[in-house]
PDB file of N, CA and C in Angstrom:
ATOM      1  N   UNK A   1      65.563  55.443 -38.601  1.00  0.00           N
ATOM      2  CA  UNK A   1      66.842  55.056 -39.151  1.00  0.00           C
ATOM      3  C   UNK A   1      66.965  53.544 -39.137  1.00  0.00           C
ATOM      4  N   UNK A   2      67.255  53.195 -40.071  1.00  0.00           N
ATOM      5  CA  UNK A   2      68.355  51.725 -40.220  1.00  0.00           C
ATOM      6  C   UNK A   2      69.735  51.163 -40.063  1.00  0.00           C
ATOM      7  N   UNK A   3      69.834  50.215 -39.669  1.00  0.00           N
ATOM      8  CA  UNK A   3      71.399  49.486 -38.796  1.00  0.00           C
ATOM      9  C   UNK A   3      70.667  48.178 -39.448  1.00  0.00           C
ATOM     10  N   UNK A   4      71.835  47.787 -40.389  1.00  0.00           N
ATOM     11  CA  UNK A   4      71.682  46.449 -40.829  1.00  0.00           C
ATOM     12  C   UNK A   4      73.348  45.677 -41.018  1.00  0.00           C
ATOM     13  N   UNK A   5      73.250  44.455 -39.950  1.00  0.00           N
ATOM     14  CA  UNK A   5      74.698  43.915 -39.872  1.00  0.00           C
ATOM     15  C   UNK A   5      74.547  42.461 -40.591  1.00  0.00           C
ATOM     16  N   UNK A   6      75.158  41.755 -40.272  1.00  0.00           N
ATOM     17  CA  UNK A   6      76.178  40.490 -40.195  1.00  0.00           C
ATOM     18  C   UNK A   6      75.907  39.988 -38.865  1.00  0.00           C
ATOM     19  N   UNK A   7      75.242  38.712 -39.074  1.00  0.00           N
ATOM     20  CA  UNK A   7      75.298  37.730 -38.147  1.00  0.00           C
ATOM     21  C   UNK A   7      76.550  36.872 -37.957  1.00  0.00           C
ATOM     22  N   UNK A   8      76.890  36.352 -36.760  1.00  0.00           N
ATOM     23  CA  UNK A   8      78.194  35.481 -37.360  1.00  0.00           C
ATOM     24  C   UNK A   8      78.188  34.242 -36.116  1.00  0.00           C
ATOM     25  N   UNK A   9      78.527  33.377 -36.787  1.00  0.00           N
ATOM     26  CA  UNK A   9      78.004  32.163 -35.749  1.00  0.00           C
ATOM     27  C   UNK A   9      79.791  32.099 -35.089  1.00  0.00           C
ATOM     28  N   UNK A  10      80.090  32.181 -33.643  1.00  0.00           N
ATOM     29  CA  UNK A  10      81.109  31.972 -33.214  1.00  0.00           C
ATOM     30  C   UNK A  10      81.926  30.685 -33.297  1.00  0.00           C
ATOM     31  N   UNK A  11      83.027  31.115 -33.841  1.00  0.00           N
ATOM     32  CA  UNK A  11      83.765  29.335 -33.856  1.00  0.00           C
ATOM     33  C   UNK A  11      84.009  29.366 -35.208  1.00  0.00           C
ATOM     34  N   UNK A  12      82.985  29.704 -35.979  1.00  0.00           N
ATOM     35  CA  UNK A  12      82.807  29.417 -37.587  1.00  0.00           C
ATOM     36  C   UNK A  12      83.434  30.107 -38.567  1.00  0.00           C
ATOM     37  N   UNK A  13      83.539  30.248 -39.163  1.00  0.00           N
ATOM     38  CA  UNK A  13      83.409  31.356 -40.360  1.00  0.00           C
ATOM     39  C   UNK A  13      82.346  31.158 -41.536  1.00  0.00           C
ATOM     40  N   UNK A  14      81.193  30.965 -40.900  1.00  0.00           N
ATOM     41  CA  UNK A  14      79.925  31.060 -41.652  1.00  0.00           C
ATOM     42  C   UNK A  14      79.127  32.425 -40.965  1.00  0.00           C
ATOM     43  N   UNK A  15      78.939  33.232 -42.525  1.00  0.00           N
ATOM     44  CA  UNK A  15      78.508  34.676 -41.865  1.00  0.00           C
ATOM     45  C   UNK A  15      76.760  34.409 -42.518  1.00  0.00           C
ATOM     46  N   UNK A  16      75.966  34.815 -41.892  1.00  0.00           N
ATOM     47  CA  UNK A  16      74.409  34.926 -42.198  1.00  0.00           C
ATOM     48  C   UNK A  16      74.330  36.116 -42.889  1.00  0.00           C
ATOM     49  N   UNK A  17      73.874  36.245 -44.268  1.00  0.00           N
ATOM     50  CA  UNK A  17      73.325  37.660 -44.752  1.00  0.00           C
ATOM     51  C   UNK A  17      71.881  38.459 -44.424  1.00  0.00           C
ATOM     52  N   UNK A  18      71.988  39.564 -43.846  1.00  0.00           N
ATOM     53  CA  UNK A  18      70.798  40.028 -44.009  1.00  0.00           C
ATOM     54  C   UNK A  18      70.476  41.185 -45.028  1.00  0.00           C
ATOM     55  N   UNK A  19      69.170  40.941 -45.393  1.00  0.00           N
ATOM     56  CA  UNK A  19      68.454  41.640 -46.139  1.00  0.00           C
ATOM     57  C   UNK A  19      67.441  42.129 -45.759  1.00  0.00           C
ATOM     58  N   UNK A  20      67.186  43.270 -46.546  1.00  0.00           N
ATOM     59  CA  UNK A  20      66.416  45.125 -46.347  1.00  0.00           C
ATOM     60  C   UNK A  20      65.978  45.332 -47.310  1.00  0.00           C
ATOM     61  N   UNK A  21      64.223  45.611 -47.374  1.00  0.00           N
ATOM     62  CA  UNK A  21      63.492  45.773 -48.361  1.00  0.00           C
ATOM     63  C   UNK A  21      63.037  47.044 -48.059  1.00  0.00           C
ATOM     64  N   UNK A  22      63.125  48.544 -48.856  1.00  0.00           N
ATOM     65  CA  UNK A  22      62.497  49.635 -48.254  1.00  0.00           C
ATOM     66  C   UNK A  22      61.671  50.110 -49.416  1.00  0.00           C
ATOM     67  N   UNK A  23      60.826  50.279 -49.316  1.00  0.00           N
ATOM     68  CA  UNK A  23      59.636  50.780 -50.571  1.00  0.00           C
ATOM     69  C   UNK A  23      58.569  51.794 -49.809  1.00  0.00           C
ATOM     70  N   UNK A  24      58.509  53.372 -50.703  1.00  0.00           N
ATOM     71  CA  UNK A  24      57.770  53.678 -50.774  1.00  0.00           C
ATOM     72  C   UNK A  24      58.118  54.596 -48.920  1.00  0.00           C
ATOM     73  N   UNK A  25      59.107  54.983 -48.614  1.00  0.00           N
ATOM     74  CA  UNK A  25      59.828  55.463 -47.421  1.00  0.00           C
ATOM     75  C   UNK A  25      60.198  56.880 -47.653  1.00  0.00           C
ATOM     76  N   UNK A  26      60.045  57.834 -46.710  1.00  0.00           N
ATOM     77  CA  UNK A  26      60.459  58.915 -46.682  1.00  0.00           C
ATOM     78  C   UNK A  26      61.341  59.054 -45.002  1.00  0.00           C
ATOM     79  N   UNK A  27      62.713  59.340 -45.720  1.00  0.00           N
ATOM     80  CA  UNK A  27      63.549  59.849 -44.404  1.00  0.00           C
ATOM     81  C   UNK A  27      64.165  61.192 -43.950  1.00  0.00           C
ATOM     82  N   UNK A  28      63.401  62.033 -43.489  1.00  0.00           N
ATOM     83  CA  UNK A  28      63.691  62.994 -43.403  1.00  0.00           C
ATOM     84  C   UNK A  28      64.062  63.801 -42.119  1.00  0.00           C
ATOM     85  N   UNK A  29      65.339  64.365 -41.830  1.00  0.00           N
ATOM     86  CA  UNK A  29      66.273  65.085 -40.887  1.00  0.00           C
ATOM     87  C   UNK A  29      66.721  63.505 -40.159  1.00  0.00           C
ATOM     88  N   UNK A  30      66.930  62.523 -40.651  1.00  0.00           N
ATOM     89  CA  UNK A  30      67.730  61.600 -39.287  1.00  0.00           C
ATOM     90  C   UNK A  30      69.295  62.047 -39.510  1.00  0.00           C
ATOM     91  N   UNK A  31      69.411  61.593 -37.735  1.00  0.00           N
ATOM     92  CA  UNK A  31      70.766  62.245 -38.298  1.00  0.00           C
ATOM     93  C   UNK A  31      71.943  61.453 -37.316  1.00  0.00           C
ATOM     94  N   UNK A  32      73.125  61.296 -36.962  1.00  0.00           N
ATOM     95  CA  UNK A  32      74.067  60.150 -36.109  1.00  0.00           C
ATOM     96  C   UNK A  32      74.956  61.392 -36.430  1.00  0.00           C
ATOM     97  N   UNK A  33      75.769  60.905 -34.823  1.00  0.00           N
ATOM     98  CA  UNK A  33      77.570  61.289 -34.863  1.00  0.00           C
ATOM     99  C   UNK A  33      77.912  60.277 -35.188  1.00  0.00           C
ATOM    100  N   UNK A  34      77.939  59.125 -35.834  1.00  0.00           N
ATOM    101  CA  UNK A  34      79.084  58.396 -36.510  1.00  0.00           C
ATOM    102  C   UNK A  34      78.597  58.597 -37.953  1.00  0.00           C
ATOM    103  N   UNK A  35      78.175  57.231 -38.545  1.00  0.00           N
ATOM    104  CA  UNK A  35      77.809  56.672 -40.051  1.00  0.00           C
ATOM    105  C   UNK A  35      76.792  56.500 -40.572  1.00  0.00           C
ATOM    106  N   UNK A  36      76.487  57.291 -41.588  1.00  0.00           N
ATOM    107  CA  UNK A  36      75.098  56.957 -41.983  1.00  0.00           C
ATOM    108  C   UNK A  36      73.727  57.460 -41.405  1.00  0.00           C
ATOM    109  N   UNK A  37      73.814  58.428 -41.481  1.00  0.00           N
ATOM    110  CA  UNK A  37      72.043  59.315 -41.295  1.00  0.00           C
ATOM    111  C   UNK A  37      71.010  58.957 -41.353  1.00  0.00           C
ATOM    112  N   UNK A  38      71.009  57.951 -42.313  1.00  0.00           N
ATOM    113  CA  UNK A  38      69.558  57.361 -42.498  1.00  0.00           C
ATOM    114  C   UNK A  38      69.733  55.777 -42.161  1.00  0.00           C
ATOM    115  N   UNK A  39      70.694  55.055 -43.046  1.00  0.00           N
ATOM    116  CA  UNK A  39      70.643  53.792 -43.013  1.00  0.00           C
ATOM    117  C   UNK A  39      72.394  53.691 -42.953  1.00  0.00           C
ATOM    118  N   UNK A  40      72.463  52.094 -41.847  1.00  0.00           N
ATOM    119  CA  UNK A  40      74.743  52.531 -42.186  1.00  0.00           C
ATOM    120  C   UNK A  40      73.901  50.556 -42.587  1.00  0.00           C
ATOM    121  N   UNK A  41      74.797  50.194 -43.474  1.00  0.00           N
ATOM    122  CA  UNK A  41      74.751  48.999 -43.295  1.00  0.00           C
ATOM    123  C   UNK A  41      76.559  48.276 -43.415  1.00  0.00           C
ATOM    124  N   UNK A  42      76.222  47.697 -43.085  1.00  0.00           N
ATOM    125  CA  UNK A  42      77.747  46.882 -42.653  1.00  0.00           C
ATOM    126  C   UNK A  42      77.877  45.467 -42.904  1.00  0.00           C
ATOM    127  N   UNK A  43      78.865  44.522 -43.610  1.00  0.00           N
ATOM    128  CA  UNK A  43      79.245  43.852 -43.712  1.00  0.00           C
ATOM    129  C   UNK A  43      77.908  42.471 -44.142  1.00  0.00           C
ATOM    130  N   UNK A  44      78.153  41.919 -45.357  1.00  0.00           N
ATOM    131  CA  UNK A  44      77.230  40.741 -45.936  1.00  0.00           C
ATOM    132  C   UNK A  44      75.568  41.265 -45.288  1.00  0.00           C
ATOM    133  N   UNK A  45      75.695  42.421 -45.822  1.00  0.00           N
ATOM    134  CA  UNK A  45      73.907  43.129 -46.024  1.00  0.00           C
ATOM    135  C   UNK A  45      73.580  43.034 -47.325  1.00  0.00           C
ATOM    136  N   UNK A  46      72.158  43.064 -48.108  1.00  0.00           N
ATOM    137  CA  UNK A  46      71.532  43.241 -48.973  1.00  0.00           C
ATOM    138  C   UNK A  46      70.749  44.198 -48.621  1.00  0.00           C
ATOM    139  N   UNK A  47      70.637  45.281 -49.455  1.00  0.00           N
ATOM    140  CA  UNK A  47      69.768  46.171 -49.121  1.00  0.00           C
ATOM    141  C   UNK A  47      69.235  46.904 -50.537  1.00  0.00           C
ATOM    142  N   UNK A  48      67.538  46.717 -50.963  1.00  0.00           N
ATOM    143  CA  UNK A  48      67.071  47.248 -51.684  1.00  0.00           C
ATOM    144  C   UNK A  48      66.031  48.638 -51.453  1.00  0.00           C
ATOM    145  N   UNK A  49      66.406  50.050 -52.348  1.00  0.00           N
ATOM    146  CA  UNK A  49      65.607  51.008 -51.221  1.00  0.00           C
ATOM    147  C   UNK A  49      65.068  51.476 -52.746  1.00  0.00           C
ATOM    148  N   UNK A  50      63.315  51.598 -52.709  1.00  0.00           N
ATOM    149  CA  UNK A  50      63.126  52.042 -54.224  1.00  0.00           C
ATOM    150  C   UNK A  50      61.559  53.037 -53.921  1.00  0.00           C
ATOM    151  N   UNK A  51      61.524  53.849 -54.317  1.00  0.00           N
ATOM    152  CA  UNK A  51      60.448  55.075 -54.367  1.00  0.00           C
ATOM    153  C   UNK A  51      60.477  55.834 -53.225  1.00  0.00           C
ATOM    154  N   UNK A  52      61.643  55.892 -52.672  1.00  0.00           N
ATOM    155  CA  UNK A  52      61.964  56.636 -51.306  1.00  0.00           C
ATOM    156  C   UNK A  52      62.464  58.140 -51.151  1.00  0.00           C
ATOM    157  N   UNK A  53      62.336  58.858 -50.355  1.00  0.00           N
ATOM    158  CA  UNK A  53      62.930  60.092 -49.977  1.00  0.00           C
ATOM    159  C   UNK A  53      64.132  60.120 -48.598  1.00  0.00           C
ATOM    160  N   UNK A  54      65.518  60.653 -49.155  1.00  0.00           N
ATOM    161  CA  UNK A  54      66.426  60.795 -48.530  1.00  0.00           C
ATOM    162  C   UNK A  54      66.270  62.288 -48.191  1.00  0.00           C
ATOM    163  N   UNK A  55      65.730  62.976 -47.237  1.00  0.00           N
ATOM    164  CA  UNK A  55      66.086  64.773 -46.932  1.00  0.00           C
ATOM    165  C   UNK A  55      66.193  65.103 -46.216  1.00  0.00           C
ATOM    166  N   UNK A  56      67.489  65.890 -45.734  1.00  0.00           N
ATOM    167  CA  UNK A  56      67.679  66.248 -44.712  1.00  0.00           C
ATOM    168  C   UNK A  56      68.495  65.645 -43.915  1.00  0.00           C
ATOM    169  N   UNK A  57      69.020  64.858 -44.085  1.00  0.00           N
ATOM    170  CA  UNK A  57      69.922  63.664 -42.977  1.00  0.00           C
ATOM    171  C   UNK A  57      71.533  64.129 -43.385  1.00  0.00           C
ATOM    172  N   UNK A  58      71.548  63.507 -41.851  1.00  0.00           N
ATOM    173  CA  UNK A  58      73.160  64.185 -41.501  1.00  0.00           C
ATOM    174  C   UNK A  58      74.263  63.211 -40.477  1.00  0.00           C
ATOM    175  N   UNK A  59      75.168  63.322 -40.915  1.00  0.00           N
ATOM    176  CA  UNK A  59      76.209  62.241 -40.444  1.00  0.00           C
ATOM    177  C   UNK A  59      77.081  63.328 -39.921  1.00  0.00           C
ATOM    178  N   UNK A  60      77.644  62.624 -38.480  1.00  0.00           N
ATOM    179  CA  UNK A  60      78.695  63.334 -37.690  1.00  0.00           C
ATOM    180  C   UNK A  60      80.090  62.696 -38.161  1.00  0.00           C
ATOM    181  N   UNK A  61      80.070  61.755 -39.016  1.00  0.00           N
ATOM    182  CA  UNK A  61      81.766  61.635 -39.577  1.00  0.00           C
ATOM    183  C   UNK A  61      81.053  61.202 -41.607  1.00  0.00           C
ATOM    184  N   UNK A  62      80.740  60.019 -41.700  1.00  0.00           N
ATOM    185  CA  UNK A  62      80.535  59.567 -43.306  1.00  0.00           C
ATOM    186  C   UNK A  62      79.453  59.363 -44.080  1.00  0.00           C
ATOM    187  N   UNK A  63      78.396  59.472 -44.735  1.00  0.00           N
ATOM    188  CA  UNK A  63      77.557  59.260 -45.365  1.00  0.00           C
ATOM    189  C   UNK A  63      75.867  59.836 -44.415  1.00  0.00           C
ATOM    190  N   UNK A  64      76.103  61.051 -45.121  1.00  0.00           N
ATOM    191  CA  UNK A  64      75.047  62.142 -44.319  1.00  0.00           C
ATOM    192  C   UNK A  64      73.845  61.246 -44.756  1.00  0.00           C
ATOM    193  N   UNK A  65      73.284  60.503 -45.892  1.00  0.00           N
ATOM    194  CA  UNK A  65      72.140  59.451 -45.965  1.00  0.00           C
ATOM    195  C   UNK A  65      72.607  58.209 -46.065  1.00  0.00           C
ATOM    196  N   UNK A  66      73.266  57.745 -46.089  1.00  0.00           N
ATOM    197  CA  UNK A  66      73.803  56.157 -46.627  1.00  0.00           C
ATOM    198  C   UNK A  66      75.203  55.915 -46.240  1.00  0.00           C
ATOM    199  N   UNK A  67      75.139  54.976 -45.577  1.00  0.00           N
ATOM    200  CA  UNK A  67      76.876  54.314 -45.593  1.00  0.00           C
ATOM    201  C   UNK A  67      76.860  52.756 -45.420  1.00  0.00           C
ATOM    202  N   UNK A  68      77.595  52.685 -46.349  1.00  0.00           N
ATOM    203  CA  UNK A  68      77.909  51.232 -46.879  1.00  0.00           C
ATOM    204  C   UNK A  68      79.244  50.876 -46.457  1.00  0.00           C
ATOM    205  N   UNK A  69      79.450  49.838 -45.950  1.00  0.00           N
ATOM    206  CA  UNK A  69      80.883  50.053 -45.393  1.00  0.00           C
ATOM    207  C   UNK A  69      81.170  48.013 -45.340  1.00  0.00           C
ATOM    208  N   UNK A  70      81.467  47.832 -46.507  1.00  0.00           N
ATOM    209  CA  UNK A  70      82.331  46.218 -46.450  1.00  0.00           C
ATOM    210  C   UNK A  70      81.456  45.073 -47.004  1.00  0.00           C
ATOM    211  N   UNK A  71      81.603  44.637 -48.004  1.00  0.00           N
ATOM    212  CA  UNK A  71      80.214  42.894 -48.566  1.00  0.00           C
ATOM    213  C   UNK A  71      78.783  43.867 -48.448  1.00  0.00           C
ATOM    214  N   UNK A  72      78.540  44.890 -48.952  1.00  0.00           N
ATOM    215  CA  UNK A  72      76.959  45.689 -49.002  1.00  0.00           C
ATOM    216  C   UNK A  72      76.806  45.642 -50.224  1.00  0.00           C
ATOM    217  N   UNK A  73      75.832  45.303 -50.626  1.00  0.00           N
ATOM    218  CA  UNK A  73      74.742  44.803 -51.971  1.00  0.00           C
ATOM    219  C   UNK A  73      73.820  45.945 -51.870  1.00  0.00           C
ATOM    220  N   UNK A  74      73.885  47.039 -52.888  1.00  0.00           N
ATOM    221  CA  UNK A  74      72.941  48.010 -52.444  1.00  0.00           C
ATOM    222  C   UNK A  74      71.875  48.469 -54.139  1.00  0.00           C
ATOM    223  N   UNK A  75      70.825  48.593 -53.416  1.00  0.00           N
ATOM    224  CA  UNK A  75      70.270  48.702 -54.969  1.00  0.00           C
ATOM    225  C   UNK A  75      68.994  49.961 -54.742  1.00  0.00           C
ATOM    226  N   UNK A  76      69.388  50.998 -55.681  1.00  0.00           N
ATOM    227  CA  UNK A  76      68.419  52.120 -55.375  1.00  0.00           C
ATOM    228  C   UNK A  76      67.752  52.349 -56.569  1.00  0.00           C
ATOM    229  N   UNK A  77      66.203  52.646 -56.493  1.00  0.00           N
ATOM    230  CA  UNK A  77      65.871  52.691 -57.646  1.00  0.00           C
ATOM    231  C   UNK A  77      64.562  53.871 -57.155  1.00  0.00           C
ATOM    232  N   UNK A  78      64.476  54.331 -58.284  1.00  0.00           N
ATOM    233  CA  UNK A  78      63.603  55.279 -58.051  1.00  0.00           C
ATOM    234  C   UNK A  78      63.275  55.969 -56.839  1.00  0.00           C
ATOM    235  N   UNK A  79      64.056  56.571 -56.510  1.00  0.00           N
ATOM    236  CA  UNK A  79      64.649  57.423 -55.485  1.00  0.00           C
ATOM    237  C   UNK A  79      65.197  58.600 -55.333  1.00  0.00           C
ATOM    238  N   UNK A  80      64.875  59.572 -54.378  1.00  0.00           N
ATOM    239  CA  UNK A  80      65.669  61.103 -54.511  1.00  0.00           C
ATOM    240  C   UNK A  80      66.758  60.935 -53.428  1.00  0.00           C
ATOM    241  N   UNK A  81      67.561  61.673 -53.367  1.00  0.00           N
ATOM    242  CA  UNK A  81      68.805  62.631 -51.868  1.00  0.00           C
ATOM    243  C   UNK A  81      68.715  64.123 -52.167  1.00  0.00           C
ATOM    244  N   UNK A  82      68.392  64.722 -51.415  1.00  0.00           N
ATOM    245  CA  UNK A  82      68.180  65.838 -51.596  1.00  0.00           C
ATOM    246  C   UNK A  82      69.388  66.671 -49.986  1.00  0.00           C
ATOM    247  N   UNK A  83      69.887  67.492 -50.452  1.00  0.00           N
ATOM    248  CA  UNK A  83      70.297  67.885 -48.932  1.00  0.00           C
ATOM    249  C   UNK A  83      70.489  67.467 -47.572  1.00  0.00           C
ATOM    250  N   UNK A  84      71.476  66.493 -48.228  1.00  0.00           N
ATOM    251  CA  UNK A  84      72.001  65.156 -47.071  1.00  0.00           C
ATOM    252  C   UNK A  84      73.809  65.721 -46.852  1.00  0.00           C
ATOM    253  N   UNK A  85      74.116  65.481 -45.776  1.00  0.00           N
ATOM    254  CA  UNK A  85      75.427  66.060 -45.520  1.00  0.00           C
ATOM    255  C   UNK A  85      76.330  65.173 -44.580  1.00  0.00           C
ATOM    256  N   UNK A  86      77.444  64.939 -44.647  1.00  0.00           N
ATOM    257  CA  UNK A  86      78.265  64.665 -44.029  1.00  0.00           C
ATOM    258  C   UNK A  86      79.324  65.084 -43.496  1.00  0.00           C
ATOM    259  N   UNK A  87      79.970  65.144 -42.029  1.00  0.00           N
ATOM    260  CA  UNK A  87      81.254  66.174 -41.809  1.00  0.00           C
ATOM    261  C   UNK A  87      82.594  65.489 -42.434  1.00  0.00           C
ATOM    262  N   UNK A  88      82.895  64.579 -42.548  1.00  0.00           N
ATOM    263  CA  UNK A  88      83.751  64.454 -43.367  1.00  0.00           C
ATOM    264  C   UNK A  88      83.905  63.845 -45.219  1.00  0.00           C
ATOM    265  N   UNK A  89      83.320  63.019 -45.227  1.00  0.00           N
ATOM    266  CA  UNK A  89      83.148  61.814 -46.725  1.00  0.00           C
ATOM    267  C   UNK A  89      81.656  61.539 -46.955  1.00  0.00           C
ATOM    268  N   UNK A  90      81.204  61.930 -47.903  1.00  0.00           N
ATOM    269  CA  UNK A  90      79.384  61.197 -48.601  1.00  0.00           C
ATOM    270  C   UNK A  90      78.809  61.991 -48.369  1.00  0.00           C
ATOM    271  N   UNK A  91      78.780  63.252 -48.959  1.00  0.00           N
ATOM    272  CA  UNK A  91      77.488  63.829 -48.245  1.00  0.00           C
ATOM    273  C   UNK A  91      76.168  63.087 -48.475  1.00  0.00           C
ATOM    274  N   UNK A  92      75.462  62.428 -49.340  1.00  0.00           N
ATOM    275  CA  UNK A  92      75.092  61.540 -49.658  1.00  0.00           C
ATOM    276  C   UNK A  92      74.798  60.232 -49.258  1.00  0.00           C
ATOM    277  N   UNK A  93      75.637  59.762 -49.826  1.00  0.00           N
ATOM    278  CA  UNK A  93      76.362  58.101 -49.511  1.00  0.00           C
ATOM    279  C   UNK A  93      77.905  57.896 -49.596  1.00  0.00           C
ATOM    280  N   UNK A  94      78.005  57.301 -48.626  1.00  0.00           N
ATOM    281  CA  UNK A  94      79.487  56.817 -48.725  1.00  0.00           C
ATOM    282  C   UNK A  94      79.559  55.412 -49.050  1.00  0.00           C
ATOM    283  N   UNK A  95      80.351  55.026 -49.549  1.00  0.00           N
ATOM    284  CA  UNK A  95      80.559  53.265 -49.571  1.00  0.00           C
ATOM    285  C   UNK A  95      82.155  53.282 -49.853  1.00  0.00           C
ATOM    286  N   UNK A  96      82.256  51.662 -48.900  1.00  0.00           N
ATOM    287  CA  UNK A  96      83.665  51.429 -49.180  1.00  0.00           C
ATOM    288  C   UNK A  96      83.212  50.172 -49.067  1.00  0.00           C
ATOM    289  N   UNK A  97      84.340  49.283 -49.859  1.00  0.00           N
ATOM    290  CA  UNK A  97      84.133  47.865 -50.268  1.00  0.00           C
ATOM    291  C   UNK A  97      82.715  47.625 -50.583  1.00  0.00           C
ATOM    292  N   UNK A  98      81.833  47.912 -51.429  1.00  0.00           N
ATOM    293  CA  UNK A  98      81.158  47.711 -51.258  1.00  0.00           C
ATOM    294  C   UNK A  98      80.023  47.369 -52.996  1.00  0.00           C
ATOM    295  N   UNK A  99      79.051  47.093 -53.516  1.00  0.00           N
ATOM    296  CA  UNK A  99      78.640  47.273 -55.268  1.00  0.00           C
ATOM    297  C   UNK A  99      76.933  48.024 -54.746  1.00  0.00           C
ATOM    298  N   UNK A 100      77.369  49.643 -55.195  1.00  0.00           N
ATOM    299  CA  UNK A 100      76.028  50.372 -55.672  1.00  0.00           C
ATOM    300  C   UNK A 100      75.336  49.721 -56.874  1.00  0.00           C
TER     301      UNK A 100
END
């Protein structure tokens, strides 16, 4: 699984972006009681995921493969989700604030 945040320099309000290159990945049964099954990313992330397998992953509240949650840059390309679940929102992917 993936956790991709926001750096943030204290004092400042200069936030560091990070970026996520996934190619050619298969994720299959990950699973969290919070966000995001496979990958949660959060706040001034870039994240590109392309010839990958999402199956099987499961979220204990939002985005049974994916959750995007605030400034997430997300770009999927040539890619499956197959039987990804969430207990409440995404079975899939969830995103809020965020550009699929």
């Amino acid at each position: 699984a993936v956790y991709a945040g926001e750096y943030e320099c204290y004092g400042s309000s200069y936030h560091l972006t990070t970026s996520v290159n996934i190619i050619n990945t298969i994720f299959d049964s990950c699973s969290t009681s919070g966000n995001g099954g496979s990958i949660r990313a959060i706040e001034y992330t870039q994240i590109s995921v392309s010839s990958s397998l999402f199956f099987g992953c499961r979220a204990g509240v939002d985005g049974g493969a994916l959750s995007l949650e605030g400034n997430v840059f997300f770009m999927l390309a040539q890619s499956c989700l197959f039987e990804n679940e969430a207990l409440h929102s995404g079975g899939a992917i969830y995103g809020v604030d965020s550009m699929l």
